[in-house]
C-alpha atoms as a PDB file:
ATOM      1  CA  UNK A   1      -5.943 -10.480  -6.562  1.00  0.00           C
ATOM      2  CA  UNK A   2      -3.812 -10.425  -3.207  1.00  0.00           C
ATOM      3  CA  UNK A   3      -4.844 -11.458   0.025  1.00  0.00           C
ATOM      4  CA  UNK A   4      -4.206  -8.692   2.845  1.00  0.00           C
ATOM      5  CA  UNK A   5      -2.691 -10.399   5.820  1.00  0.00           C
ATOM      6  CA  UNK A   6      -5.785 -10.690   8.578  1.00  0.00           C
ATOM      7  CA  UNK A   7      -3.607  -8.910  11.129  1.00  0.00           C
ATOM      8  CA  UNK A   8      -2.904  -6.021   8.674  1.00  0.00           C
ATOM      9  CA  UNK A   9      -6.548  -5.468   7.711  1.00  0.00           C
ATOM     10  CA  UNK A  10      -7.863  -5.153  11.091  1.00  0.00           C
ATOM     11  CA  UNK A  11      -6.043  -2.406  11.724  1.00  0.00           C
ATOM     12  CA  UNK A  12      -7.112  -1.252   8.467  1.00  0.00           C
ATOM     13  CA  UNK A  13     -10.351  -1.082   9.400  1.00  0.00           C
ATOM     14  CA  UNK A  14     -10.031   0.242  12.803  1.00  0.00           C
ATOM     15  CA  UNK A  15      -8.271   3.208  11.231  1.00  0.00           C
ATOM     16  CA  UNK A  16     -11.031   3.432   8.058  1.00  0.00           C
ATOM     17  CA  UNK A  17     -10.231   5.402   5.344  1.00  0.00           C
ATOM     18  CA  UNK A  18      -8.829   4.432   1.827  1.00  0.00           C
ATOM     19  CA  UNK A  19      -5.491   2.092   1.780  1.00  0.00           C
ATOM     20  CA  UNK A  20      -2.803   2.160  -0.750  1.00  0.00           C
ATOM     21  CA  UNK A  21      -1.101  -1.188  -1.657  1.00  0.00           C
ATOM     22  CA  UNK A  22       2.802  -1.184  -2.511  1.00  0.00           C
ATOM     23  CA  UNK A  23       4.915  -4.124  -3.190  1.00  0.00           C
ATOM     24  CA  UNK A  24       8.277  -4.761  -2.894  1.00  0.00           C
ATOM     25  CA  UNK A  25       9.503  -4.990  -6.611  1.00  0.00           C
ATOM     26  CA  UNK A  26      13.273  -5.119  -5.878  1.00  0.00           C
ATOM     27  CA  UNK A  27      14.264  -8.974  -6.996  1.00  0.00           C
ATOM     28  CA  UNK A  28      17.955  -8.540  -4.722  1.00  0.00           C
ATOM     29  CA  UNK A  29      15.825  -7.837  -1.995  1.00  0.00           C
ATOM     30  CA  UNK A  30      15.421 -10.208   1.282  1.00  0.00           C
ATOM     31  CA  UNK A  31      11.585  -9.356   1.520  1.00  0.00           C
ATOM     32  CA  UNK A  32      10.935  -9.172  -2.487  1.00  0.00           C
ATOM     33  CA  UNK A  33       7.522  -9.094  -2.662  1.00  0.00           C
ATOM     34  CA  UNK A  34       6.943  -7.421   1.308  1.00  0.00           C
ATOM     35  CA  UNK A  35       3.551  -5.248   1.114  1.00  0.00           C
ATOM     36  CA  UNK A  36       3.661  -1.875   2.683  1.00  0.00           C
ATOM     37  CA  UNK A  37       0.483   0.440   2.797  1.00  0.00           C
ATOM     38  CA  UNK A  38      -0.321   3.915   2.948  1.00  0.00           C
ATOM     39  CA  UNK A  39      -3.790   5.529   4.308  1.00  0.00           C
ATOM     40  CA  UNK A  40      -4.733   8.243   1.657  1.00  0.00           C
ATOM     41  CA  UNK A  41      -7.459  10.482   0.983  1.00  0.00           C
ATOM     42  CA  UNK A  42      -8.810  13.242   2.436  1.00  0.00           C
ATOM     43  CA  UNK A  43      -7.241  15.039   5.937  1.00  0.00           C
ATOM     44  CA  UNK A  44      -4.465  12.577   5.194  1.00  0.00           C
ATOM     45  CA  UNK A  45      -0.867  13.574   3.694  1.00  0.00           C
ATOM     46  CA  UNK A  46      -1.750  12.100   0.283  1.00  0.00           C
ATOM     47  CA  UNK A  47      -4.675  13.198  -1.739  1.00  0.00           C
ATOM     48  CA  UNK A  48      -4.052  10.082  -3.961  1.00  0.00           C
ATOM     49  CA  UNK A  49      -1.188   7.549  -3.627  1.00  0.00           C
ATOM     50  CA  UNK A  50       1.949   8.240  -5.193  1.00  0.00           C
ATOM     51  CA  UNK A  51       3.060   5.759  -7.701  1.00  0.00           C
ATOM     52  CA  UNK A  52       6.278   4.667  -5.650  1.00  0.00           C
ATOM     53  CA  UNK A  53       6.358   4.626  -1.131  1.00  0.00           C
ATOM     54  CA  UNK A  54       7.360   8.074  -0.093  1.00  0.00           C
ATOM     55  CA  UNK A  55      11.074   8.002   0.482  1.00  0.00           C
ATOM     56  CA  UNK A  56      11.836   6.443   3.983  1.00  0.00           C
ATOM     57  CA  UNK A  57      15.467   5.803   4.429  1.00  0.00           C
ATOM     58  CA  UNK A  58      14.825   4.650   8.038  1.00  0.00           C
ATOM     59  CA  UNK A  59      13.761   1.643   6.824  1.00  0.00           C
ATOM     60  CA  UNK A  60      15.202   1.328   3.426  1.00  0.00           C
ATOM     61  CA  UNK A  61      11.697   1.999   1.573  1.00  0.00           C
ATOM     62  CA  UNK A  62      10.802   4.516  -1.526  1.00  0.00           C
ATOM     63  CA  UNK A  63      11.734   3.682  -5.029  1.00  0.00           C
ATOM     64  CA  UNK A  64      11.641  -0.584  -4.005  1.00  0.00           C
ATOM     65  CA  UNK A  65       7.840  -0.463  -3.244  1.00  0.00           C
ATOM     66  CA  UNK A  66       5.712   0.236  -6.519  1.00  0.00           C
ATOM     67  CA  UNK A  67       1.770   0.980  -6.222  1.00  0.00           C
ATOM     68  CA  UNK A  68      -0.173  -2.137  -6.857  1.00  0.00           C
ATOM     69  CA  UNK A  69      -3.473  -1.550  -6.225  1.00  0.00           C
ATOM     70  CA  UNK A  70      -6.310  -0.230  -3.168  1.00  0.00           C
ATOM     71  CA  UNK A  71      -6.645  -2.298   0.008  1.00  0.00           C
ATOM     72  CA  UNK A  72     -10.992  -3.336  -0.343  1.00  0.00           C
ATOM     73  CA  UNK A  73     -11.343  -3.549   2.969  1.00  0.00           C
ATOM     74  CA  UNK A  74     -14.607  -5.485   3.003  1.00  0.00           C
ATOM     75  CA  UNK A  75     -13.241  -8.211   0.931  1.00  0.00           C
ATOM     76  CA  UNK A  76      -9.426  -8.017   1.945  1.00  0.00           C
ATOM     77  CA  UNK A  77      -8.151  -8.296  -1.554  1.00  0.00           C
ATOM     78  CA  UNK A  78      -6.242  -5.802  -3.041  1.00  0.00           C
ATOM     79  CA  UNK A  79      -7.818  -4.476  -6.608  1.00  0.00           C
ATOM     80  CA  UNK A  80      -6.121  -2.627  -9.290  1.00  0.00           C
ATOM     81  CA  UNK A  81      -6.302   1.264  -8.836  1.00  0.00           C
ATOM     82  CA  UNK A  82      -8.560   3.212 -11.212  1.00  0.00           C
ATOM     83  CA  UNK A  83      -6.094   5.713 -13.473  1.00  0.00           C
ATOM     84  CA  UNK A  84      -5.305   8.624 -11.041  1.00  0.00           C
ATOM     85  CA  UNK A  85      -5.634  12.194 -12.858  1.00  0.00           C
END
């Protein structure tokens, strides 16, 4: 299991909610292994989280970032995601 940055799980919580994990998974990549998240869930954009980021060429995200798991935001690990429908 991953360790959430402290900084990046307080906001977490402040916000609540369910928290999609992504890693960077691109080895040519300055930030290879960078950890992006995405709030999902109910009244959110995403019912569940997509398997890659949504597409965000701003910042060079999308297909690079690949699910890893659900921000537990009492422990501030991230687990493996149950198998999405």
């Amino acid at each position: 299991m991953q360790e959430v940055h402290a900084e990046a799980l307080a906001q977490m919580r402040r916000m609540e909610g369910r928290w999609a994990a992504y890693e960077n998974i691109a080895l040519d990549s300055a930030n290879a292994g960078h950890l992006q998240f995405l709030k999902f869930g109910a009244e959110c954009t995403y019912a569940d989280p997509p398997v890659r980021y949504p597409a965000d060429t701003a910042h060079g995200l999308g297909w690079r970032y690949s699910l890893v798991g659900e921000v537990n935001l009492t422990t501030g690990f991230i687990e493996g995601m149950p198998a999405l429908p």
